[in-house]
N, C-alpha and C. Protein backbone atom coordinates (compact mmCIF):
# COMPACT_ATOMS: atom_id res chain seq x y z
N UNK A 1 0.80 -1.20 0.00
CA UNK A 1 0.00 0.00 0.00
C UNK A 1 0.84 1.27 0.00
N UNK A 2 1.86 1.14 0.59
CA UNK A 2 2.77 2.43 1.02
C UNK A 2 4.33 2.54 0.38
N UNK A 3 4.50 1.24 0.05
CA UNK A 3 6.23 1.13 -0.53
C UNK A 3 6.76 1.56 -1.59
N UNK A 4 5.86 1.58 -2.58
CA UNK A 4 6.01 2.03 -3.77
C UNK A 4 6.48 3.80 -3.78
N UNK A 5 5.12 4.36 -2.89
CA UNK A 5 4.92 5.82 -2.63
C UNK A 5 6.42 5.99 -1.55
N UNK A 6 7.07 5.41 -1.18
CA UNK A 6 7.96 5.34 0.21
C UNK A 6 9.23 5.48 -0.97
N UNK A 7 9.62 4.39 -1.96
CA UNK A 7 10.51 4.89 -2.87
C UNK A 7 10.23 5.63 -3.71
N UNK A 8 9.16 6.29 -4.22
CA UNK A 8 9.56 7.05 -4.76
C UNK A 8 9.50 8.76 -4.60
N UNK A 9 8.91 9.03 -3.32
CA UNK A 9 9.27 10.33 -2.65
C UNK A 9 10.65 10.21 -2.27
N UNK A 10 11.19 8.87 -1.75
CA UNK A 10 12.77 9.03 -1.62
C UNK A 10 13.58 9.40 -2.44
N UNK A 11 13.13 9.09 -4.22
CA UNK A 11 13.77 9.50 -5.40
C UNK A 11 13.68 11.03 -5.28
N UNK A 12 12.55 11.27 -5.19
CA UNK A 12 12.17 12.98 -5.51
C UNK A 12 12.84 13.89 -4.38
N UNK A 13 12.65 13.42 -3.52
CA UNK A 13 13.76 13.83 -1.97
C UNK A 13 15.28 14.37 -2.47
N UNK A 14 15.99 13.24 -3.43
CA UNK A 14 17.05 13.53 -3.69
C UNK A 14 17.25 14.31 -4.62
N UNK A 15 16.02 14.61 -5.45
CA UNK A 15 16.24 15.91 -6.47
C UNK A 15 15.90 17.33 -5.56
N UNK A 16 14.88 17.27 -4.83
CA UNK A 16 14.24 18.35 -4.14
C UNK A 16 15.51 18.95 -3.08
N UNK A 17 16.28 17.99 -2.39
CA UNK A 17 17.47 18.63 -1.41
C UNK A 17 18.33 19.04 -2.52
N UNK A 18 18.84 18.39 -3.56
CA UNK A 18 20.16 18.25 -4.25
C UNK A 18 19.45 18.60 -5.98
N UNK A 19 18.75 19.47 -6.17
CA UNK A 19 18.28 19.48 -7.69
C UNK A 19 19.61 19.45 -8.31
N UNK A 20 20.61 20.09 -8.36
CA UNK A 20 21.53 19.85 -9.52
C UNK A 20 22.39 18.63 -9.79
N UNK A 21 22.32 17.76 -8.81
CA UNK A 21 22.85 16.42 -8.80
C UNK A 21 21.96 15.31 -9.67
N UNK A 22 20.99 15.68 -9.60
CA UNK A 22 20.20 14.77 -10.68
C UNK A 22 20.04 13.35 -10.72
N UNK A 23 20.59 12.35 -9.44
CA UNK A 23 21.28 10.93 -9.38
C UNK A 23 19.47 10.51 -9.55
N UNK A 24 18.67 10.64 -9.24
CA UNK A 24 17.11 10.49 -9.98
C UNK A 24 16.71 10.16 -11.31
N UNK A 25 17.68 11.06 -12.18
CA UNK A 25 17.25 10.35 -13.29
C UNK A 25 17.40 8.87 -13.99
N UNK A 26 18.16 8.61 -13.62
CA UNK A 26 18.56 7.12 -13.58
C UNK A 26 17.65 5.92 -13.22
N UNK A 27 16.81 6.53 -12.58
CA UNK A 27 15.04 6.03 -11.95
C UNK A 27 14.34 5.80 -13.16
N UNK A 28 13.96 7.22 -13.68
CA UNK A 28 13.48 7.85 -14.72
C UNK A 28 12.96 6.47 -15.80
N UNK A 29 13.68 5.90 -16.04
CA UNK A 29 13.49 4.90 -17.17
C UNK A 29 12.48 4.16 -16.79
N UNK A 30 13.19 3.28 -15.97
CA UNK A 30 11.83 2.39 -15.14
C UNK A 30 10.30 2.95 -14.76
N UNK A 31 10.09 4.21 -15.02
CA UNK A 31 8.71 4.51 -14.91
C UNK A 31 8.43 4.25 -16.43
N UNK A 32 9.04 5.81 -17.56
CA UNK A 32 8.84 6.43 -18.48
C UNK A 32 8.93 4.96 -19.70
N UNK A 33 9.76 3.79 -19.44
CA UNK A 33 9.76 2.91 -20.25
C UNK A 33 8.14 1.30 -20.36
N UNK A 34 7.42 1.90 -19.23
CA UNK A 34 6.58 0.93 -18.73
C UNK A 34 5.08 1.91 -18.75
N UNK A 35 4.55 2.74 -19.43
CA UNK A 35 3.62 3.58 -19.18
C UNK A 35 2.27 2.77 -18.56
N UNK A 36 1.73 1.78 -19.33
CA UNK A 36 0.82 0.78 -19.26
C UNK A 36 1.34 0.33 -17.95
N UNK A 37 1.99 0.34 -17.20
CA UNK A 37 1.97 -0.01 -15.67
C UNK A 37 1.40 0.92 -14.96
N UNK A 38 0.75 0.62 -13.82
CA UNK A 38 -0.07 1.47 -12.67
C UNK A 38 1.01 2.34 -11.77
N UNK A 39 0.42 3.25 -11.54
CA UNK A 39 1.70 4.03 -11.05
C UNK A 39 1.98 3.28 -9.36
N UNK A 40 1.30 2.50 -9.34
CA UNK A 40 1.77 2.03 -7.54
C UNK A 40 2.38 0.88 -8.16
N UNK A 41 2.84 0.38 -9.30
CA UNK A 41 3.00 -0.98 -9.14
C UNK A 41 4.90 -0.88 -8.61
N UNK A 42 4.27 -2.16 -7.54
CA UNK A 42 6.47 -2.03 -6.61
C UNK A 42 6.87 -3.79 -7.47
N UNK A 43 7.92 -3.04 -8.28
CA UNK A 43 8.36 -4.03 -8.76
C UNK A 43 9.87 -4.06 -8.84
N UNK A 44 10.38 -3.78 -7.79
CA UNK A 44 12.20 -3.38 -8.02
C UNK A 44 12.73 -2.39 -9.08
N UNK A 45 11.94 -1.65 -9.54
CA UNK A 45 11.99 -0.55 -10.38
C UNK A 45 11.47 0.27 -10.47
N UNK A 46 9.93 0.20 -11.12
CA UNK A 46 9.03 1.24 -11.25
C UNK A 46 8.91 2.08 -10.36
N UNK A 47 8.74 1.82 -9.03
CA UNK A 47 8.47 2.33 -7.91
C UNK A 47 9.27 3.43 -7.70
N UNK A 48 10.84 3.28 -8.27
CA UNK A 48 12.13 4.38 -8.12
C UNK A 48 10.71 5.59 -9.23
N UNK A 49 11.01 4.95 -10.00
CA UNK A 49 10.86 6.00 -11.01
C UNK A 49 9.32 6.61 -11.38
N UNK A 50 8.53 6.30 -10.05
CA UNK A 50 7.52 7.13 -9.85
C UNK A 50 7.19 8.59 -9.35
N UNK A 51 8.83 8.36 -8.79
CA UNK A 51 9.29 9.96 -8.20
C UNK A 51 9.02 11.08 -9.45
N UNK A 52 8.81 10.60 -10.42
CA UNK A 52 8.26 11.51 -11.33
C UNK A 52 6.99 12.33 -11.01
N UNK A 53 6.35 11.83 -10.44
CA UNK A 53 4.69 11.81 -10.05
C UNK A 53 4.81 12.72 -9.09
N UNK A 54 5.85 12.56 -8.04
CA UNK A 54 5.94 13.69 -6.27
C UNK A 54 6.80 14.76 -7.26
N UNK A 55 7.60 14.51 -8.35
CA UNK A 55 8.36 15.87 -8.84
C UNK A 55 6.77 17.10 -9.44
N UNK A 56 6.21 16.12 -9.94
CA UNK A 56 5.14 16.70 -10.72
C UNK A 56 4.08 17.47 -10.12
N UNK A 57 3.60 16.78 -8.98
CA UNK A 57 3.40 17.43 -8.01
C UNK A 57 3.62 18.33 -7.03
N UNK A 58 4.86 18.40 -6.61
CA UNK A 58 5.46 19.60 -6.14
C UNK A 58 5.78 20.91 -6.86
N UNK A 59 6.02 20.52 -8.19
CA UNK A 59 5.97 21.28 -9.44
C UNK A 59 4.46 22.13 -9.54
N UNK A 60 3.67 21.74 -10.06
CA UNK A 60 2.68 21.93 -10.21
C UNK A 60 1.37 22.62 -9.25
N UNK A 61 1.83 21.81 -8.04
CA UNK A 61 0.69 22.48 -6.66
C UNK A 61 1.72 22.71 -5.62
N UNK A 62 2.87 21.88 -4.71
CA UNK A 62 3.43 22.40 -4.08
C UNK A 62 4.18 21.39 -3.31
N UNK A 63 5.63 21.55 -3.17
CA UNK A 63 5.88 20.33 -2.17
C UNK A 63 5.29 19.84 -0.76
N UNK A 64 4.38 20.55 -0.38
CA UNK A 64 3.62 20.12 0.51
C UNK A 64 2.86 19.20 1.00
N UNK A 65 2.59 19.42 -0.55
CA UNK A 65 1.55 18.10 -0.82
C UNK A 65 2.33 16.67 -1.20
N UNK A 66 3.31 16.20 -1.48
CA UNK A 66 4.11 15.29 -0.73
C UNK A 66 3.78 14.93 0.89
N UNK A 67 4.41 15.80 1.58
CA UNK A 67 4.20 15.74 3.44
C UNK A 67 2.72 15.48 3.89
N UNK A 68 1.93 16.29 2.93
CA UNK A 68 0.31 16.13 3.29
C UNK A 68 -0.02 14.62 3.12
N UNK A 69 0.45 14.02 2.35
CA UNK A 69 0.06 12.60 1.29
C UNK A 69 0.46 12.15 2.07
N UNK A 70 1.39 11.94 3.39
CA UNK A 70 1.81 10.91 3.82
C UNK A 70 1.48 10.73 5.27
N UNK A 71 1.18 12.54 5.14
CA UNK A 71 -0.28 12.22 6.85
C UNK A 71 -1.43 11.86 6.62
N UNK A 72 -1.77 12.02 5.18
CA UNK A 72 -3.10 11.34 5.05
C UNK A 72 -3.19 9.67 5.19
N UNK A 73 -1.88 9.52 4.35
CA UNK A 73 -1.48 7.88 4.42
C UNK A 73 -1.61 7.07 5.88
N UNK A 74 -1.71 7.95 6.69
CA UNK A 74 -1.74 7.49 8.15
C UNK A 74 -3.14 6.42 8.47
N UNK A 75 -4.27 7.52 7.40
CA UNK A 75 -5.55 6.72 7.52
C UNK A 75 -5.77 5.83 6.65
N UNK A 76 -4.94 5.67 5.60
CA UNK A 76 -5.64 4.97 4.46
C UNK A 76 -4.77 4.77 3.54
N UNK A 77 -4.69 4.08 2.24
CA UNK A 77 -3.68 3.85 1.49
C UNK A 77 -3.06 4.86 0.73
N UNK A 78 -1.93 4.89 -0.45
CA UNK A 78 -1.13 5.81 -0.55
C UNK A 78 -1.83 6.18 -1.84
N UNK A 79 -2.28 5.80 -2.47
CA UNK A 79 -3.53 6.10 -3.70
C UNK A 79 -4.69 7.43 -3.06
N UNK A 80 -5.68 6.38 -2.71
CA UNK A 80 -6.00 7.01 -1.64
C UNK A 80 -5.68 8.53 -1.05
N UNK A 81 -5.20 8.56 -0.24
CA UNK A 81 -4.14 9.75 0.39
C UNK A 81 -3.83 10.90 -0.75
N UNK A 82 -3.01 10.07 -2.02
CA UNK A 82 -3.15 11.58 -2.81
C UNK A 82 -4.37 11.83 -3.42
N UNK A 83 -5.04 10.70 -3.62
CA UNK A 83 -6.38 11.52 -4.32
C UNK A 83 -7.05 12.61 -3.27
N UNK A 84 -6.99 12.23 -1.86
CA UNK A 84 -7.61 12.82 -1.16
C UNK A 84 -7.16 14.33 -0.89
N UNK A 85 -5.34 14.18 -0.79
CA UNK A 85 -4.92 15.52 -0.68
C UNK A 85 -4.75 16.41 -1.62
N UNK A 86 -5.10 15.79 -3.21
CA UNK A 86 -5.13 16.57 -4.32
C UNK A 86 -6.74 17.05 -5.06
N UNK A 87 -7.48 16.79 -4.10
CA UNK A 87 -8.88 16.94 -4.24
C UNK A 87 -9.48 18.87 -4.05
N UNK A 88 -8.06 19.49 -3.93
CA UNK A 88 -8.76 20.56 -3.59
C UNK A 88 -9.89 21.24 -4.73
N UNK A 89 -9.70 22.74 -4.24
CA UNK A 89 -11.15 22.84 -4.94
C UNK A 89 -10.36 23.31 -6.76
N UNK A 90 -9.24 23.35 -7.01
CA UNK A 90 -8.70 23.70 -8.25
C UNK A 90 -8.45 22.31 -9.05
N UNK A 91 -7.27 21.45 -7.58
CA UNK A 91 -6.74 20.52 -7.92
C UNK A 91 -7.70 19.27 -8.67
N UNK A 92 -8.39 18.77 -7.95
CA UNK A 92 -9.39 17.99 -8.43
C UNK A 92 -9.17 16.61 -8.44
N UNK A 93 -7.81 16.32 -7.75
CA UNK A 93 -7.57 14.62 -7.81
C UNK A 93 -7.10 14.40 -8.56
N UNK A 94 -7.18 12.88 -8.63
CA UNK A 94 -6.53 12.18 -9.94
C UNK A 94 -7.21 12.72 -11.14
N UNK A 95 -8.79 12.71 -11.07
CA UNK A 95 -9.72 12.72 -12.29
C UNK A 95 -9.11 14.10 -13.01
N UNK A 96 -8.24 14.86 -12.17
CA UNK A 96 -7.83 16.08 -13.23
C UNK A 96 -6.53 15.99 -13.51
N UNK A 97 -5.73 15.85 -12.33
CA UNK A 97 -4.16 15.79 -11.96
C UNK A 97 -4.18 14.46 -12.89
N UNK A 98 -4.27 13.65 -13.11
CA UNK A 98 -3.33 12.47 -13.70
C UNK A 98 -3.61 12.58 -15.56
N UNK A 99 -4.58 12.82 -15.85
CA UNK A 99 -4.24 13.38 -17.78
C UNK A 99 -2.92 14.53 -17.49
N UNK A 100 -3.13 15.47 -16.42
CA UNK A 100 -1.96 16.65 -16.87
C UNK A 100 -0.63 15.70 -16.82
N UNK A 101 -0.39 15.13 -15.58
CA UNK A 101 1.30 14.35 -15.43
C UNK A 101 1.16 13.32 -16.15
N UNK A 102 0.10 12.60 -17.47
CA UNK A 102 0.94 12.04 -18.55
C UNK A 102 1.24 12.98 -19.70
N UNK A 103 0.80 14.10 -19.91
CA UNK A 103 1.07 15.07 -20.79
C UNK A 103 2.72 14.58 -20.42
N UNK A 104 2.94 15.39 -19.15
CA UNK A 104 3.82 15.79 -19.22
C UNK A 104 5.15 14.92 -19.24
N UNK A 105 4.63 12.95 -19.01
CA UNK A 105 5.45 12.46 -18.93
C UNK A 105 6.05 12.11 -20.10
N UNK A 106 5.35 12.41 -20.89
CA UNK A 106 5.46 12.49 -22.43
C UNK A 106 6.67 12.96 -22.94
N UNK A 107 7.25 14.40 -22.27
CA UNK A 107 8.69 14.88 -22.59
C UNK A 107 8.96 15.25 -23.44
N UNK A 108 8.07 15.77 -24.56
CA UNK A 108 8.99 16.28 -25.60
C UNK A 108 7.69 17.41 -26.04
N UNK A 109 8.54 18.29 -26.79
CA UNK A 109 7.83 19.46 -27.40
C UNK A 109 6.50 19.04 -27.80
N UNK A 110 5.29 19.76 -27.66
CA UNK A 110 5.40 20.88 -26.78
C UNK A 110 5.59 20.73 -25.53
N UNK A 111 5.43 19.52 -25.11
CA UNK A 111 5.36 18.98 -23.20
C UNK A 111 6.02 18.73 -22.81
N UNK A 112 7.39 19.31 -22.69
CA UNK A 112 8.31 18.87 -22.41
C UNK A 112 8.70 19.69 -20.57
N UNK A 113 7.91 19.17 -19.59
CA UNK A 113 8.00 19.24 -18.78
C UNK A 113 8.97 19.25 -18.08
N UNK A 114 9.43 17.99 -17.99
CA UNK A 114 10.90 17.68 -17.29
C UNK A 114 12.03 18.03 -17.73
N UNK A 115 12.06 18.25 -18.89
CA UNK A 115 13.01 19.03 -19.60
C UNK A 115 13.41 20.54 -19.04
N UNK A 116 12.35 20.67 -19.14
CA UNK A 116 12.46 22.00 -18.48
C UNK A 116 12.50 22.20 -16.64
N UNK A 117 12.26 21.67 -15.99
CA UNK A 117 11.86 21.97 -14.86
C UNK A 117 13.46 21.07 -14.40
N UNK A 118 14.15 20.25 -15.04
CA UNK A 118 15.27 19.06 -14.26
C UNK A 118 16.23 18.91 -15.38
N UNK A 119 15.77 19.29 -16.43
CA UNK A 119 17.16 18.56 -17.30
C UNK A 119 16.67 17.07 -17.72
N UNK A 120 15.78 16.64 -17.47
CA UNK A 120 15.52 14.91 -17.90
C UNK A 120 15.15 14.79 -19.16
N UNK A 121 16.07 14.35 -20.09
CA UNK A 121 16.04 14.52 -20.93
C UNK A 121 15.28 13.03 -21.78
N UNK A 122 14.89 11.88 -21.25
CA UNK A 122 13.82 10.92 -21.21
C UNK A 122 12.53 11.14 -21.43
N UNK A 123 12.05 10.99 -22.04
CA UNK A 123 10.05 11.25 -22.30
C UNK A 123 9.39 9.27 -22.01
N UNK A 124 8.24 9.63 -21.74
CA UNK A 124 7.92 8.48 -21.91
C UNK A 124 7.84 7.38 -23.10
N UNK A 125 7.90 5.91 -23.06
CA UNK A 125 8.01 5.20 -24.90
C UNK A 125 6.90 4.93 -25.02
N UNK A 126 6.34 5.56 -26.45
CA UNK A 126 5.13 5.48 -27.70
C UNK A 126 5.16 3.57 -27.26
N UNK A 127 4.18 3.41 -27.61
CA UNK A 127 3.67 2.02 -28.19
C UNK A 127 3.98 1.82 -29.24
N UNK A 128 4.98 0.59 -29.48
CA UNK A 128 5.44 -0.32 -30.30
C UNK A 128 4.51 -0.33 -31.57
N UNK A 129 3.29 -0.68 -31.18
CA UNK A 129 2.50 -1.29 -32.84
C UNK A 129 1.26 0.26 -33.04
N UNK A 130 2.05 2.05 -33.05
CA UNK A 130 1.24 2.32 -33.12
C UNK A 130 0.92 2.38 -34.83
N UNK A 131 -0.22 3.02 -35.40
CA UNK A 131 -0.85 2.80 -36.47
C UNK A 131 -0.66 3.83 -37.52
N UNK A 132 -0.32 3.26 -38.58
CA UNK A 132 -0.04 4.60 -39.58
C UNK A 132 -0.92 4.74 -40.01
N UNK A 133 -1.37 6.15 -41.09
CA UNK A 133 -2.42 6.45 -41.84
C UNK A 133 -2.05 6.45 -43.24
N UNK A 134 -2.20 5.60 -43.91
CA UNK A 134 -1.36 5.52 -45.18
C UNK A 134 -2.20 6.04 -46.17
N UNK A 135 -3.48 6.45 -46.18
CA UNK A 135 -4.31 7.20 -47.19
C UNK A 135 -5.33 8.23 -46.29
N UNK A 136 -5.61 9.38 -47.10
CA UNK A 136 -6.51 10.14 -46.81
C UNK A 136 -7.76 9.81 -46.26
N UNK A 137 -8.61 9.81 -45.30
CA UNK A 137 -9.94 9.44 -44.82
C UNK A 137 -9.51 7.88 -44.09
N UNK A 138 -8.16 7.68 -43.73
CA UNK A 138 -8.17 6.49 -43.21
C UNK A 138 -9.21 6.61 -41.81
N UNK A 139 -9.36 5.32 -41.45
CA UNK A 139 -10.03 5.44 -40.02
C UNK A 139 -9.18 4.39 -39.27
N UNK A 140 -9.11 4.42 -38.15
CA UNK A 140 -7.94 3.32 -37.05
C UNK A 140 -8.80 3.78 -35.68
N UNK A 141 -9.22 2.42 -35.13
CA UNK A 141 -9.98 2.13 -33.64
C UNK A 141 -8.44 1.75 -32.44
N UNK A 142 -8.19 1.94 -31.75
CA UNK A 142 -7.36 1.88 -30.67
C UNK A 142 -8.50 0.80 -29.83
N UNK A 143 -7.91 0.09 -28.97
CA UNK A 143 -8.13 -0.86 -28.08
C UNK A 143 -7.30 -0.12 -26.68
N UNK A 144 -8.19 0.15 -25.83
CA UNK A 144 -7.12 0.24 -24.04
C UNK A 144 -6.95 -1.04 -23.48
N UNK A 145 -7.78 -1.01 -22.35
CA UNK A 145 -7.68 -2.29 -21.55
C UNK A 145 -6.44 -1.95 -20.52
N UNK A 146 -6.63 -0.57 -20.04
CA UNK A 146 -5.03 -0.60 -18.93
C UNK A 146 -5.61 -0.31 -17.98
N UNK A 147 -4.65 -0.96 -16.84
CA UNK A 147 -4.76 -1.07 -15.48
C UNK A 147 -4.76 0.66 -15.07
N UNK A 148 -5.59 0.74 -13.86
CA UNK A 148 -6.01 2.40 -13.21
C UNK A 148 -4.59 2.85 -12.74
N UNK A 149 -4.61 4.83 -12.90
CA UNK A 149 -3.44 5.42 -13.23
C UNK A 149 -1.87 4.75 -13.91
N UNK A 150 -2.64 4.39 -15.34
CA UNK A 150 -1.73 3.56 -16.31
C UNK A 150 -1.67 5.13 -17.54
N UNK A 151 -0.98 4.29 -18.66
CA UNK A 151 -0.91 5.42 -19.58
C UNK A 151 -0.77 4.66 -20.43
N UNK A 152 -1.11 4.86 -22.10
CA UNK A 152 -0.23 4.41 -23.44
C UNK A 152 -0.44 5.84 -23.78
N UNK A 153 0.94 5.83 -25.10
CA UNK A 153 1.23 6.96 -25.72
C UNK A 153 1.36 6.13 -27.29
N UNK A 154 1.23 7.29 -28.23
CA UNK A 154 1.38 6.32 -29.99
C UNK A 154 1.46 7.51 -30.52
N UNK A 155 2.66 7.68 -31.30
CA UNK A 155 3.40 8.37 -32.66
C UNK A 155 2.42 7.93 -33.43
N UNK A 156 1.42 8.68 -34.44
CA UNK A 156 0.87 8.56 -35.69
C UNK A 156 1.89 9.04 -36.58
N UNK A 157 2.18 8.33 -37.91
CA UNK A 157 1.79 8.83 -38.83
C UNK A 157 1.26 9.26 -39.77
N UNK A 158 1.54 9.62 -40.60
CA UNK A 158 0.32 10.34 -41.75
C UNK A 158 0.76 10.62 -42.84
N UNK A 159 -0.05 10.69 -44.13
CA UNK A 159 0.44 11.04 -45.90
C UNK A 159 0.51 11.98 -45.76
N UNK A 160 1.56 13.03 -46.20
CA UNK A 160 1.80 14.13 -46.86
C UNK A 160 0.30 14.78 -47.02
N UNK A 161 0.06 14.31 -47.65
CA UNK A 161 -1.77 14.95 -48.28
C UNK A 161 -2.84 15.47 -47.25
N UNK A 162 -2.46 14.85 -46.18
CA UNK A 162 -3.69 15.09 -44.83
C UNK A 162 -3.52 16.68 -44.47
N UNK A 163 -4.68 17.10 -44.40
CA UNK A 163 -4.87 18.42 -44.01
C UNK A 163 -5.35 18.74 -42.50
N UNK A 164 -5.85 17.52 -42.39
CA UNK A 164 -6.43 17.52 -40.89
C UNK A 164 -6.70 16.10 -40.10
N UNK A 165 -6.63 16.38 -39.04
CA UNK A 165 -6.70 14.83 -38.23
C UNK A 165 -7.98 14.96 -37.04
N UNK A 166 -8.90 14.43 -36.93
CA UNK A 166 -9.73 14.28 -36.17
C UNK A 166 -9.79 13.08 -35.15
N UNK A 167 -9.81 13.15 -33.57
CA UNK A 167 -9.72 12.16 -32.70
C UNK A 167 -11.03 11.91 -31.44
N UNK A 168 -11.87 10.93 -32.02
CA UNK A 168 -12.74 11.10 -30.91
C UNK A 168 -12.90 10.08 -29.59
N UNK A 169 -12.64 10.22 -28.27
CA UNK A 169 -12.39 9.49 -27.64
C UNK A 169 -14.29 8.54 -26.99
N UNK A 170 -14.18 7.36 -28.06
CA UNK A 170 -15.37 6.89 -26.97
C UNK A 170 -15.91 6.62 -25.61
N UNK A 171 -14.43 6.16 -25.19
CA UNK A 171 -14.52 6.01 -23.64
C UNK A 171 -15.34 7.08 -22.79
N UNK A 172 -14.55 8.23 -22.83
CA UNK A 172 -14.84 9.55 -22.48
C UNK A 172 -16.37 10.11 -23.02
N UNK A 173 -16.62 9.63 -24.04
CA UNK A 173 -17.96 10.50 -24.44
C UNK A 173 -19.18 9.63 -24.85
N UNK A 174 -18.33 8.52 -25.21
CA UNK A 174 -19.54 7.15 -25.04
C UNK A 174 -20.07 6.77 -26.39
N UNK A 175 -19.05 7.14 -27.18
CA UNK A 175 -19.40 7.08 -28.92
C UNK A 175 -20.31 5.65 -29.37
């Protein structure tokens, strides 16, 4: 419930005392290379490199909310706890906070978050089989199926000829 969140505020710890030392990024992979993993999953890796998530957060709303997350953790699990302490009336929880920190785990122009804020010069990895558009008016259905606070990311390409790209998410709107 707590170990995962335990290493990886320890990662972010060592950027937050020591930002120019950077020995964190080295974490970095093991999140940014596994997106489709849940951000609690403790697997001798991931867990380092969730410190992305407390950087993002401290970034974004305040390092506080680290310290808050882990008195909340007192009552309840570490999921939990940040949804609860990121629930304010702007913040909104995960349901708002977690689309922004995969933007940003994304890493590269325009979102190039960490880039900017640390020097991490890592983005998260596209999906292997994403789908090209090899003619005008193509259409391509995506499949999810990922485990909660997971992510996939996919590089399209496209013909020369396309003038415009349209994306409608069913999940979200119930197509």
């Amino acid at each position: 419930k707590y170990r995962w969140w335990g290493e990886a505020t320890a990662q972010w710890t060592m950027d937050h005392v020591y930002p120019d030392a950077n020995g964190e990024h080295g974490s970095a992979r093991h999140f940014l290379d596994t997106p489709e993993s849940s951000l609690d999953l403790f697997n001798d890796g991931h867990e380092y490199g969730a410190y992305l998530f407390a950087q993002f957060l401290a970034k974004e709303m305040s390092p506080a909310v680290i310290t808050n997350s882990w008195e909340e953790a007192t009552r309840t699990d570490a999921v939990t706890a940040l949804d609860r302490v990121t629930s304010g009336s702007s913040s909104g929880g995960f349901a708002k906070i977690w689309p922004k920190f995969v933007l940003s785990a994304w890493n590269r122009e325009p979102a190039d978050s960490y880039r900017e804020w640390d020097g991490l010069a890592a983005g998260a990895k596209p999906a292997a089989n994403a789908p090209g558009f090899d003619s005008v008016d193509s259409y391509k259905q995506l499949r999810t199926g990922l485990p909660r606070l997971s992510a996939r990311y996919y590089r399209f390409t496209t013909p020369r000829t396309a003038r415009s790209i349209a994306f409608f998410n069913g999940m979200k709107y119930r197509l």
